[in-house]
Protein backbone atom coordinates (compact mmCIF):
# COMPACT_ATOMS: atom_id res chain seq x y z
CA UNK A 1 -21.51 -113.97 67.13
CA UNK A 2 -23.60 -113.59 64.23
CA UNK A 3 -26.52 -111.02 64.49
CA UNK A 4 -29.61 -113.82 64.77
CA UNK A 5 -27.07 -116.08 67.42
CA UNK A 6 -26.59 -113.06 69.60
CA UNK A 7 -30.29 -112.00 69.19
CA UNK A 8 -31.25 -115.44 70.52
CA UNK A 9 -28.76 -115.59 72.95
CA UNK A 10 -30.04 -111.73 74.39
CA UNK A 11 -33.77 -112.88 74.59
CA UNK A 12 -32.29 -116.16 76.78
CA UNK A 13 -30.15 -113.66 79.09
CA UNK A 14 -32.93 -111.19 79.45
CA UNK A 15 -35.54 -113.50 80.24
CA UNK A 16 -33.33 -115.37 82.56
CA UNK A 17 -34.29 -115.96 86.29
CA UNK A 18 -33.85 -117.85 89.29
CA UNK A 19 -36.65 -119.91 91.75
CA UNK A 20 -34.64 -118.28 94.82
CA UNK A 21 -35.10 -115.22 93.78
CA UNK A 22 -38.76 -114.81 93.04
CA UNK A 23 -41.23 -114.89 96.12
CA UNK A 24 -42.91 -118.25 95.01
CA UNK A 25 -44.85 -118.18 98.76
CA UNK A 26 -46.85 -114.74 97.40
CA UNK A 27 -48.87 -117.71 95.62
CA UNK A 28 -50.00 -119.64 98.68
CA UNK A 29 -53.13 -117.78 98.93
CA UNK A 30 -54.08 -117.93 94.96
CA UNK A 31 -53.04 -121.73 95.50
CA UNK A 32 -55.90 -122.58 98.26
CA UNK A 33 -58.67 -121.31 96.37
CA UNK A 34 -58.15 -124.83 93.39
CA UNK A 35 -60.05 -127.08 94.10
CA UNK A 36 -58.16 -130.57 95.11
CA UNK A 37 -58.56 -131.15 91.36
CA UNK A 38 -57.42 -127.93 90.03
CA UNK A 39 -54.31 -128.24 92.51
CA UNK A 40 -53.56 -132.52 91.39
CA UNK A 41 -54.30 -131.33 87.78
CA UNK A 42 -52.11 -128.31 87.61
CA UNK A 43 -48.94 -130.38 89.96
CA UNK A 44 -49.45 -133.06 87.12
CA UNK A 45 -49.02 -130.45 84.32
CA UNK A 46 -45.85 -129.07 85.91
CA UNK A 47 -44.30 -132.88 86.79
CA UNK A 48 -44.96 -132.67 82.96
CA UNK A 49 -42.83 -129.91 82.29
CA UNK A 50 -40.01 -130.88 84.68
CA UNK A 51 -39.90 -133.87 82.33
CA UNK A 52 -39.85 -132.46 79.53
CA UNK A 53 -36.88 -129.58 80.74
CA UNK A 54 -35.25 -132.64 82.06
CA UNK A 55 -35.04 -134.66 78.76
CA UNK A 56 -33.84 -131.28 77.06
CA UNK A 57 -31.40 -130.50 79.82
CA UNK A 58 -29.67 -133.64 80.08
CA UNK A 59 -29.96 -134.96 76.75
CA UNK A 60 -31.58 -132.77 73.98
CA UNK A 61 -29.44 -129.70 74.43
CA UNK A 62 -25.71 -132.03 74.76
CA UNK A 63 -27.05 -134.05 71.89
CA UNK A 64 -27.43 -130.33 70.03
CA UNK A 65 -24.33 -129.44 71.32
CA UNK A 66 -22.73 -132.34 69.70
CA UNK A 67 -23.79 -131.22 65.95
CA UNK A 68 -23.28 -127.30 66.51
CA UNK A 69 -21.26 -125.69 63.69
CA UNK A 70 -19.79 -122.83 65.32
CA UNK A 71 -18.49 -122.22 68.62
CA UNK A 72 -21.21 -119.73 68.96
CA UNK A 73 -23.77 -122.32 68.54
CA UNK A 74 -22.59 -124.20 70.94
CA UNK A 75 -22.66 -121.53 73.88
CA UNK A 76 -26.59 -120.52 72.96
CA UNK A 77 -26.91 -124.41 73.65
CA UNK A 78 -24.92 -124.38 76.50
CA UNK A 79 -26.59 -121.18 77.77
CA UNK A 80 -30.19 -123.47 76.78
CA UNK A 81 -29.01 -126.50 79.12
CA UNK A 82 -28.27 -124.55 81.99
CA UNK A 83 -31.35 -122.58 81.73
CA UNK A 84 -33.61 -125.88 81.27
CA UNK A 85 -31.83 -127.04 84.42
CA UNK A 86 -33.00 -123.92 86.18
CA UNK A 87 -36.33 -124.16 84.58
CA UNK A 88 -36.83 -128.05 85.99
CA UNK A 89 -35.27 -126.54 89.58
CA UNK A 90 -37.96 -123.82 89.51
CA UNK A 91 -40.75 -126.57 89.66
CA UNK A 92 -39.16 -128.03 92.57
CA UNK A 93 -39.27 -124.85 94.05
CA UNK A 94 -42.36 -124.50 93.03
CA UNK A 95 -43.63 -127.93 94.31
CA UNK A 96 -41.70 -127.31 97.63
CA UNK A 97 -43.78 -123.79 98.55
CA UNK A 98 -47.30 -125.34 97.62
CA UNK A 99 -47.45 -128.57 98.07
CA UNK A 100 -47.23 -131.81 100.56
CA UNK A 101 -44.25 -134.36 99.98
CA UNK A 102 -46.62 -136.95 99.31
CA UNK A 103 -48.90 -134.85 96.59
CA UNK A 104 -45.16 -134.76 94.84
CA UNK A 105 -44.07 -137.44 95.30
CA UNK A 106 -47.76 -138.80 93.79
CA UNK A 107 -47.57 -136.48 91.09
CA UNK A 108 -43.98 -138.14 90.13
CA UNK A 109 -45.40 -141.64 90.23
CA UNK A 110 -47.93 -140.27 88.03
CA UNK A 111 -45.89 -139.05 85.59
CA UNK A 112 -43.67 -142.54 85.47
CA UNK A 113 -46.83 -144.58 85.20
CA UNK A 114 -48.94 -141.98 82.72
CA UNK A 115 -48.44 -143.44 78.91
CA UNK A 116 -49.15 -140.41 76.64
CA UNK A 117 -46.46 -138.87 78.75
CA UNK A 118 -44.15 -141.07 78.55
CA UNK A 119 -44.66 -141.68 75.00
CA UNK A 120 -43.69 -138.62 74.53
CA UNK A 121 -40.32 -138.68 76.69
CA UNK A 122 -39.64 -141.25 74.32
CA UNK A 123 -40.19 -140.06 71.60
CA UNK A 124 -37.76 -137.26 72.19
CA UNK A 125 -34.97 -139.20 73.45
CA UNK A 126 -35.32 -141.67 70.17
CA UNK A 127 -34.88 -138.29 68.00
CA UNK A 128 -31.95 -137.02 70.39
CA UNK A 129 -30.32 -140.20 70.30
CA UNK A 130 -30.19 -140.57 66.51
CA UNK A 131 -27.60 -140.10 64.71
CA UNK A 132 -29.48 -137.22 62.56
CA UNK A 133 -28.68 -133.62 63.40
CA UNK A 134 -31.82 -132.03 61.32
CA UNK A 135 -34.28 -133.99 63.06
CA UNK A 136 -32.75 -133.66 66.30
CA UNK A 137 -33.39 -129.53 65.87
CA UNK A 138 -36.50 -130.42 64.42
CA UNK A 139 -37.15 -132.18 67.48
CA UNK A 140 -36.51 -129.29 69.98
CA UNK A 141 -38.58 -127.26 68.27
CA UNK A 142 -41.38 -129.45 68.84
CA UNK A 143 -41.02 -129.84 72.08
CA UNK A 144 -39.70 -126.86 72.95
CA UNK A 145 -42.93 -125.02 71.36
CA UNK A 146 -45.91 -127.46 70.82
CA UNK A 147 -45.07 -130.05 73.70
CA UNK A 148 -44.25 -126.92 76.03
CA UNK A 149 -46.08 -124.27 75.31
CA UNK A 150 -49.40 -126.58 75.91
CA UNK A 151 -48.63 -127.70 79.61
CA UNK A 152 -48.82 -123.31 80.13
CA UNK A 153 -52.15 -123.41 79.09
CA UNK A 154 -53.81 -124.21 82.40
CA UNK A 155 -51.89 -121.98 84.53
CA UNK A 156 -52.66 -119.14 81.97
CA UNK A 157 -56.01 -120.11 81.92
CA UNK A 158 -56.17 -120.00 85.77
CA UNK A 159 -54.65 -116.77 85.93
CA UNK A 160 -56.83 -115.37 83.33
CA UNK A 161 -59.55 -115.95 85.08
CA UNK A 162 -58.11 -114.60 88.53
CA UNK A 163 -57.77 -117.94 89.98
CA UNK A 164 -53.79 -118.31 90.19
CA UNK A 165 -50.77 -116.27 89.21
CA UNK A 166 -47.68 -119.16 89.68
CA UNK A 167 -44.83 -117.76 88.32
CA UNK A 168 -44.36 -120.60 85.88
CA UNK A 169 -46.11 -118.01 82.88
CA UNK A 170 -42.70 -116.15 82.91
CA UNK A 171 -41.00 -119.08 81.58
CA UNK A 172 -42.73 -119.37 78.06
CA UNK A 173 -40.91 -116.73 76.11
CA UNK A 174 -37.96 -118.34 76.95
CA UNK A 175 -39.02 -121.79 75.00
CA UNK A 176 -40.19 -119.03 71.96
CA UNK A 177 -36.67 -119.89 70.27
């Protein structure tokens, strides 16, 4: 691998883990003290973020895949789809420990019916779906930094102020690529 393939493809290994594996229920008690708000809000914000790891598991990463010049490529973006898998399973995990079926299953009808969302699962998929390799990197990188990176800022924000500590602010140096 070349030296800046295998750096990338280090910082994806290192920061790599699983839902199982991390006590998700050590939350509960930060969890109770949102408000109803603060708990709808921050469920929304993650239903946003399965979406998003969705879209890039499923079809930005293949759709990558598809234009990588080296075999080398290809398994960071391999390495990238599986980990965006695990990312979107860690919300369900996530969802599972904390929340009611129905405040889920809300949150997902939210996120079909929510425009600005959607717009932007659109968006994406219209890039991914092209038939232009640049602007299909170009593409992850926007989502992958400005579209994620923003649906961490309430859950950092919670936790900075002693609020929360979900275990979803591991993930973001992982979408730092």
């Amino acid at each position: 691998m070349t030296i800046k393939i295998l750096e990338v493809w280090n910082r994806l290994t290192s920061n790599f883990w699983l839902p199982e594996k991390v006590p998700l229920s050590n939350d509960i008690p930060a969890w109770q003290t949102l408000s109803a708000a603060e708990q709808q809000l921050t469920i929304r914000v993650f239903t946003g973020l399965t979406l998003l790891d969705t879209i890039q598991n499923t079809v930005g990463a293949p759709a990558l895949m598809a234009d990588a010049l080296t075999p080398h490529e290809e398994a960071v973006l391999s390495n990238i789809s599986f980990m965006e898998a695990v990312h979107a399973r860690s919300y369900s995990s996530i969802f599972s420990t904390l929340c009611h079926s129905k405040e889920v299953d809300a949150a997902f009808a939210w996120s079909e019916s929510c425009d600005p969302l959607q717009r932007k699962a659109q968006l994406m998929l219209g890039y991914y779906q092209a038939d232009e390799p640049l602007k299909k990197k170009i593409a992850s990188v926007f989502l992958e930094s400005f579209l994620f990176y923003s649906g961490f800022w309430l859950p950092m924000y919670f936790s900075s102020r002693g609020k929360a500590d979900q275990h979803c602010g591991s993930d973001p140096p992982d979408h730092s690529r």
